[in-house]
N, C-alpha and C. Protein backbone atom coordinates (compact mmCIF):
# COMPACT_ATOMS: atom_id res chain seq x y z
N UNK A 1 161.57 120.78 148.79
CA UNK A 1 162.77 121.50 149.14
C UNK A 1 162.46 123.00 149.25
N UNK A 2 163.32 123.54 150.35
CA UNK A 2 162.94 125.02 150.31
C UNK A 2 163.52 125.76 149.80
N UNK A 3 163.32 127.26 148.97
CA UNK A 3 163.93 127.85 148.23
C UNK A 3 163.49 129.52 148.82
N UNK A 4 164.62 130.26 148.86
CA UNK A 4 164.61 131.48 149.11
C UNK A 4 164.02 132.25 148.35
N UNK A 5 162.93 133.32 148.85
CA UNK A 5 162.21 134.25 147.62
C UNK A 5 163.32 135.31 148.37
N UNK A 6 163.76 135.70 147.64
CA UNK A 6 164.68 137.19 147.65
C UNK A 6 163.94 138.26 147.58
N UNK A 7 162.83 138.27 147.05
CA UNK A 7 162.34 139.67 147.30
C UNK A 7 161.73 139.91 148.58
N UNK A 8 161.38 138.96 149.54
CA UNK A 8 160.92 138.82 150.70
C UNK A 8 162.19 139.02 151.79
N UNK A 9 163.17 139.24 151.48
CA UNK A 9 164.49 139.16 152.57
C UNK A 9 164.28 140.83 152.81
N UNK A 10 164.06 141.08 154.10
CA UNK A 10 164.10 142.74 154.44
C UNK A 10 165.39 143.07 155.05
N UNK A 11 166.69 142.11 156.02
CA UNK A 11 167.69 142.85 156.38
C UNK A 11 168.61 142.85 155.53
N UNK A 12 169.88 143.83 155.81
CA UNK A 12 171.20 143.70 154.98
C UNK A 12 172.11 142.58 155.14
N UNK A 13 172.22 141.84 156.05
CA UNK A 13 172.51 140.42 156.59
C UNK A 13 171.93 139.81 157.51
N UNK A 14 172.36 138.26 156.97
CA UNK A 14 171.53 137.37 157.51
C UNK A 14 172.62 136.29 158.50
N UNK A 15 172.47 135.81 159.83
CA UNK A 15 173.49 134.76 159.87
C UNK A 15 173.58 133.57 159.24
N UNK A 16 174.38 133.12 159.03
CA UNK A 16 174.23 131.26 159.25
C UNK A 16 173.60 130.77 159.32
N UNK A 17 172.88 130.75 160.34
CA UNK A 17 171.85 129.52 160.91
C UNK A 17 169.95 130.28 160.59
N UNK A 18 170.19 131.45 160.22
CA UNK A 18 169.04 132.20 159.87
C UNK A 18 169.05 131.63 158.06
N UNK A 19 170.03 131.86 157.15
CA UNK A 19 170.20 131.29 156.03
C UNK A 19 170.13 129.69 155.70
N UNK A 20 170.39 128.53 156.68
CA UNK A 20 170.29 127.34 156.72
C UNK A 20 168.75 127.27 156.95
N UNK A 21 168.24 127.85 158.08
CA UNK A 21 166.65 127.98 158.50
C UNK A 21 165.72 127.67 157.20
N UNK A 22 166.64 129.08 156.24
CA UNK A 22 165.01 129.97 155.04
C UNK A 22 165.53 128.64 154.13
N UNK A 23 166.78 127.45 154.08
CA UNK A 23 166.71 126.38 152.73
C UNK A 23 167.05 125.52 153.66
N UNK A 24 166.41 124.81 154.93
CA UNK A 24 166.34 124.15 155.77
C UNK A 24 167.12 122.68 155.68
N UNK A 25 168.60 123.51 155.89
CA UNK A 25 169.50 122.66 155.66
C UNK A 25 170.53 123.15 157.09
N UNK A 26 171.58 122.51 156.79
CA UNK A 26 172.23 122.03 158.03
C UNK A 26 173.38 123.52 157.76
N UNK A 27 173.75 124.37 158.86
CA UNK A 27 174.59 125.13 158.86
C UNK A 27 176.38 124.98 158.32
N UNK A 28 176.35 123.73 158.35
CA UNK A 28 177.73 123.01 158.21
C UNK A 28 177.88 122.81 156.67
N UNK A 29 176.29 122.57 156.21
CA UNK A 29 176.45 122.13 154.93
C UNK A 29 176.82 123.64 154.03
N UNK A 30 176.10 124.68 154.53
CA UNK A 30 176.92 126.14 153.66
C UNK A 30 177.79 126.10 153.88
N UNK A 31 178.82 125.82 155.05
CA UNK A 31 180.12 126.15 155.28
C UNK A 31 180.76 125.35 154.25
N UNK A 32 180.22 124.01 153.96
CA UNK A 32 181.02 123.00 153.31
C UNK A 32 180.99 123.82 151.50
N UNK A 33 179.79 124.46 151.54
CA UNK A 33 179.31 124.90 149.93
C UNK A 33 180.57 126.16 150.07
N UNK A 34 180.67 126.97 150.94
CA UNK A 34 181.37 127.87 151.01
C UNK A 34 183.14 128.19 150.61
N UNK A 35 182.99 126.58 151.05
CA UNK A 35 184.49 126.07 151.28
C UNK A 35 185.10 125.62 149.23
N UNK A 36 183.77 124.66 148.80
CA UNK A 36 183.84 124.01 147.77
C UNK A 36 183.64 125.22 146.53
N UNK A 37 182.63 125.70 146.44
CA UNK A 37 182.19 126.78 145.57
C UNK A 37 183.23 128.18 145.42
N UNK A 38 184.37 128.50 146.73
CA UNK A 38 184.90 129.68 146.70
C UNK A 38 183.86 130.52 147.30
N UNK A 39 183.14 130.47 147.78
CA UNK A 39 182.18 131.68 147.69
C UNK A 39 182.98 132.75 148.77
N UNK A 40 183.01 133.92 148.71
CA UNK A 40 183.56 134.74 149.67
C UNK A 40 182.31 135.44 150.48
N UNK A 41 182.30 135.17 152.06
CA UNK A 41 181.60 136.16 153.20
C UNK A 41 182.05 137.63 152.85
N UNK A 42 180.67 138.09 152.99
CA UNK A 42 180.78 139.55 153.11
C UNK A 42 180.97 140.16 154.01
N UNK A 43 181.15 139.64 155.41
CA UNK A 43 181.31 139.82 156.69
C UNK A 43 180.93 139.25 158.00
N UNK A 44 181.93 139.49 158.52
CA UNK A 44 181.69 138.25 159.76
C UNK A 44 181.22 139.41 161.00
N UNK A 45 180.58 138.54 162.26
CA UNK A 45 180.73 139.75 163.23
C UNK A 45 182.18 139.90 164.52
N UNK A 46 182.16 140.23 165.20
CA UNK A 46 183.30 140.40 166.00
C UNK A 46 183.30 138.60 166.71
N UNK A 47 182.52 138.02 166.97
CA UNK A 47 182.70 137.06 166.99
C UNK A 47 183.17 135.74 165.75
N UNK A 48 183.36 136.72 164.82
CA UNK A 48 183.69 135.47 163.79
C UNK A 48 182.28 134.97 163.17
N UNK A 49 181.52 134.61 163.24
CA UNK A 49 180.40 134.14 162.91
C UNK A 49 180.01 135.01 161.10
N UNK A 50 179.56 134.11 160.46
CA UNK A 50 179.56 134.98 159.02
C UNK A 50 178.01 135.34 159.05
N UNK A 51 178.14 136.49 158.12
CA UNK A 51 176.47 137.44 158.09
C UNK A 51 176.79 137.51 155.96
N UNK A 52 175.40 136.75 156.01
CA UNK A 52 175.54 136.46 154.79
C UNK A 52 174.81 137.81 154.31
N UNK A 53 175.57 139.05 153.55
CA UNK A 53 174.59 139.51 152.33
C UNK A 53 173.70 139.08 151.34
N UNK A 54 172.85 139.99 151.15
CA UNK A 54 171.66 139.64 150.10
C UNK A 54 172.62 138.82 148.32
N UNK A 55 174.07 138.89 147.87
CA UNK A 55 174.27 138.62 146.71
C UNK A 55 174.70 137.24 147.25
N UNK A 56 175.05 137.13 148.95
CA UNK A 56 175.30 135.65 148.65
C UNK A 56 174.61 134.54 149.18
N UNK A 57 173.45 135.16 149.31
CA UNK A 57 172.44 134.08 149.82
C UNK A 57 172.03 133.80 148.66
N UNK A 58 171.73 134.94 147.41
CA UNK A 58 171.58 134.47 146.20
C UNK A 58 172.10 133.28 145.84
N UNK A 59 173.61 133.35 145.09
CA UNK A 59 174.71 132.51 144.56
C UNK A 59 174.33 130.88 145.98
N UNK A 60 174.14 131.47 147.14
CA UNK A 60 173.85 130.20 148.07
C UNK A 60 172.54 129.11 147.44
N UNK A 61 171.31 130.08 147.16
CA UNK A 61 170.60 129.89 147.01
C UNK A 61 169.96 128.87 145.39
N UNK A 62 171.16 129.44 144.79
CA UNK A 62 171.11 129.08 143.19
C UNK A 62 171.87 127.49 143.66
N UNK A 63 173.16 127.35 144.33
CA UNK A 63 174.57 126.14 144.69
C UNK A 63 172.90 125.21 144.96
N UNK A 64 171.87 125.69 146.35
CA UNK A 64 171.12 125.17 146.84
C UNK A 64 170.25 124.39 145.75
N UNK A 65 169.59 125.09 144.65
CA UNK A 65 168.65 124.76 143.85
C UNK A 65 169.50 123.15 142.70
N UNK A 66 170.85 123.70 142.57
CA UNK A 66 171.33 122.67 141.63
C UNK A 66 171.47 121.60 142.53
N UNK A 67 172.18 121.53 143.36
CA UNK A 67 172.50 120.16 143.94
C UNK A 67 171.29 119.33 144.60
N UNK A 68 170.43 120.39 145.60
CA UNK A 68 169.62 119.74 146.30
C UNK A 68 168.06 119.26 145.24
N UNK A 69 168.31 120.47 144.88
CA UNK A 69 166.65 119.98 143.77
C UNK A 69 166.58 119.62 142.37
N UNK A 70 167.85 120.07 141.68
CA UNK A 70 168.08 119.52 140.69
C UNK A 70 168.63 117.99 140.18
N UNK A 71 169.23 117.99 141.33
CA UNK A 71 170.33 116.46 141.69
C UNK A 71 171.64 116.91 140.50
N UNK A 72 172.77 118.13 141.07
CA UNK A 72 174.25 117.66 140.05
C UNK A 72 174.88 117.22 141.50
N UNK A 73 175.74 116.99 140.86
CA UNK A 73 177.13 116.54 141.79
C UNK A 73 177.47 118.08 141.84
N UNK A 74 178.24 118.08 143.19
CA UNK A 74 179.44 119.37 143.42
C UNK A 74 179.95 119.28 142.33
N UNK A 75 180.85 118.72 141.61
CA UNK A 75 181.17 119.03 139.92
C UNK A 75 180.76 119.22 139.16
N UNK A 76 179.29 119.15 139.47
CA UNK A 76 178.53 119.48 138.20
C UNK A 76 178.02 120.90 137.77
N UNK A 77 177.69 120.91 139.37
CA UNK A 77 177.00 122.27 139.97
C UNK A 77 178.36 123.43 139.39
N UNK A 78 179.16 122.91 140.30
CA UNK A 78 180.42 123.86 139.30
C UNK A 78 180.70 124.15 138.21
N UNK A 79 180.51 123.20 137.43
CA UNK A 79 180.62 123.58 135.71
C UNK A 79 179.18 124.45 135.42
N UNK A 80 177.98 123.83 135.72
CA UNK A 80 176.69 124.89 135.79
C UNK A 80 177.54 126.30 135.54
N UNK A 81 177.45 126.76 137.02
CA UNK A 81 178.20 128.14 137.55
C UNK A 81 178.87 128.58 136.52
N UNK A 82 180.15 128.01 136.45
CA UNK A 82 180.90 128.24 135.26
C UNK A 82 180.48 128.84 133.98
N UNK A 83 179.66 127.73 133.41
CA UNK A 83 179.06 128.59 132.11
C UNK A 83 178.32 129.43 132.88
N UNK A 84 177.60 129.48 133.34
CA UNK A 84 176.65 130.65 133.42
C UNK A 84 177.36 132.08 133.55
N UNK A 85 178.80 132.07 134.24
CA UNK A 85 178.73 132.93 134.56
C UNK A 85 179.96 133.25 133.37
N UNK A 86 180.30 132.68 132.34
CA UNK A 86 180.94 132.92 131.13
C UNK A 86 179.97 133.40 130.06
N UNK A 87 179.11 132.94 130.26
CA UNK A 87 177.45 133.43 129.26
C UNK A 87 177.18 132.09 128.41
N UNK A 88 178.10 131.11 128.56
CA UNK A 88 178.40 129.93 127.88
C UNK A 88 176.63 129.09 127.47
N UNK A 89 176.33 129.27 128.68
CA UNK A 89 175.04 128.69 128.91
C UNK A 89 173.64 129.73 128.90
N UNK A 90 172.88 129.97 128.18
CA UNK A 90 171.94 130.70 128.21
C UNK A 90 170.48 130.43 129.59
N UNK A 91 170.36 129.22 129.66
CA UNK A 91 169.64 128.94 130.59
C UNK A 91 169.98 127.38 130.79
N UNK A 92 168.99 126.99 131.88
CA UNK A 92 169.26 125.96 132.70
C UNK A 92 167.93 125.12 132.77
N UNK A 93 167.92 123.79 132.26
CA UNK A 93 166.94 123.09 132.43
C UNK A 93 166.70 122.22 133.86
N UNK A 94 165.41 122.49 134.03
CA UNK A 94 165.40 121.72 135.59
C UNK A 94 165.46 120.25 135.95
N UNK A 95 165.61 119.45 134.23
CA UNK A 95 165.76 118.02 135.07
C UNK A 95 167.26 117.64 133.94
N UNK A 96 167.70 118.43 134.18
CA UNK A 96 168.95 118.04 133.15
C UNK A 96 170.38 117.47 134.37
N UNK A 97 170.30 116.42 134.65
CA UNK A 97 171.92 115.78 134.92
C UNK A 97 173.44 115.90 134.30
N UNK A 98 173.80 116.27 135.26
CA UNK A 98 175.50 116.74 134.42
C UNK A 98 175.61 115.41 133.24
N UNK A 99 175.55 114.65 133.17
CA UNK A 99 175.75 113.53 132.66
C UNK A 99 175.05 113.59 131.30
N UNK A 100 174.01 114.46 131.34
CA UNK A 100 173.43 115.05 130.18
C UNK A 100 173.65 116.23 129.15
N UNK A 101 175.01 116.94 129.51
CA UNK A 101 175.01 117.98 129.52
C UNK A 101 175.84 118.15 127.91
N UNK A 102 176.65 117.60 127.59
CA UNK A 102 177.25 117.30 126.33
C UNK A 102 176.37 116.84 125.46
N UNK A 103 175.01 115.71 125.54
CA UNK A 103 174.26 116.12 124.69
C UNK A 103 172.95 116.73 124.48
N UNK A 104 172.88 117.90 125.57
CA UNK A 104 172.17 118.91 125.26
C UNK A 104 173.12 119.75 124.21
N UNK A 105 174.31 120.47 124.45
CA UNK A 105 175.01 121.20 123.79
C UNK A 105 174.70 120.27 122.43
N UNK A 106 175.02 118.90 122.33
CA UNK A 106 175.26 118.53 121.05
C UNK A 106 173.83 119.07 119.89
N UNK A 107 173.09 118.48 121.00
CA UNK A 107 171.29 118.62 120.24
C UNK A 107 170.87 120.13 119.83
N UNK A 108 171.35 121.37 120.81
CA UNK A 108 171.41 122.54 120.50
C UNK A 108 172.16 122.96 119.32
N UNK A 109 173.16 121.96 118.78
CA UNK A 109 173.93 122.86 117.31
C UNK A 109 173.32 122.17 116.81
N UNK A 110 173.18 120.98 116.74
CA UNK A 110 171.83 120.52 115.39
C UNK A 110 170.59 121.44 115.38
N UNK A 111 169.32 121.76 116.15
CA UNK A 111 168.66 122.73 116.38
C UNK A 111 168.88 123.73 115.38
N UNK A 112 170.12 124.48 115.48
CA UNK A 112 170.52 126.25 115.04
C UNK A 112 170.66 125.67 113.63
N UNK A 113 171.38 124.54 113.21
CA UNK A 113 171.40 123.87 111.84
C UNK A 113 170.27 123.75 111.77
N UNK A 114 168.85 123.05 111.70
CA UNK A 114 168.18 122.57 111.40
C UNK A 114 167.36 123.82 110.80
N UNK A 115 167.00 124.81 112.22
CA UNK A 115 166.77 125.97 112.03
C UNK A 115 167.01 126.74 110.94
N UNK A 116 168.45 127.18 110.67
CA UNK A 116 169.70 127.48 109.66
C UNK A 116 168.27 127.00 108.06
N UNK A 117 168.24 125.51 107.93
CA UNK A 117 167.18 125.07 106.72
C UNK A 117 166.04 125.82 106.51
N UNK A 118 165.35 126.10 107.91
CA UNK A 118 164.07 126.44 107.69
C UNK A 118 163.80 128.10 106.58
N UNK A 119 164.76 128.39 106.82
CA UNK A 119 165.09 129.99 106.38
C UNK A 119 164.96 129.97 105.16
């Protein structure tokens, strides 16, 4: 799967189909992420057509990494987001399934307990 290096992006926007290109996916399918996620365009051109800025090819790029390479569901991917962007979640494991996700949290307060002993 392809993944965007951001430090390699040199313009201030990118279109559509230039952003589908660099995570070689289908133009329809951002629109659909766009639609599902909330994400807001930073600007369109006089034709309507959206020019993705550098913060949302990011946030594109991250939607990209959970669903396509991680395997969540659109619901899952959303709750991801969610904590992350509550601070809820400190980091993100790469083969963790939403379906897993209650007992990671669970295994993490045993951990800080267990920890808690070692002291």
């Amino acid at each position: 799967m392809a993944k965007i290096e951001i430090k390699s992006l040199t313009k201030l926007y990118y279109s559509i189909g230039e952003v589908a290109k660099l995570l070689d996916v289908n133009a329809s399918l951002l629109r659909f992420w766009e639609r599902e996620f909330e994400l807001s365009v930073a600007k369109k051109n006089n034709k309507g057509n959206r020019l993705y800025a550098i913060k949302e090819i990011i946030e594109i790029n991250t939607i990209h990494e959970l669903v396509k390479v991680q395997g969540y569901t659109i619901e899952g991917a959303k709750i991801v987001l969610k904590e992350n962007k509550s601070g809820k979640q400190k980091t993100t494991t790469p083969s963790i399934r939403i379906g897993d996700a209650e007992i990671i949290v669970r295994l993490e307060r045993i951990k800080e307990i267990l920890l808690g002993f070692k002291r």
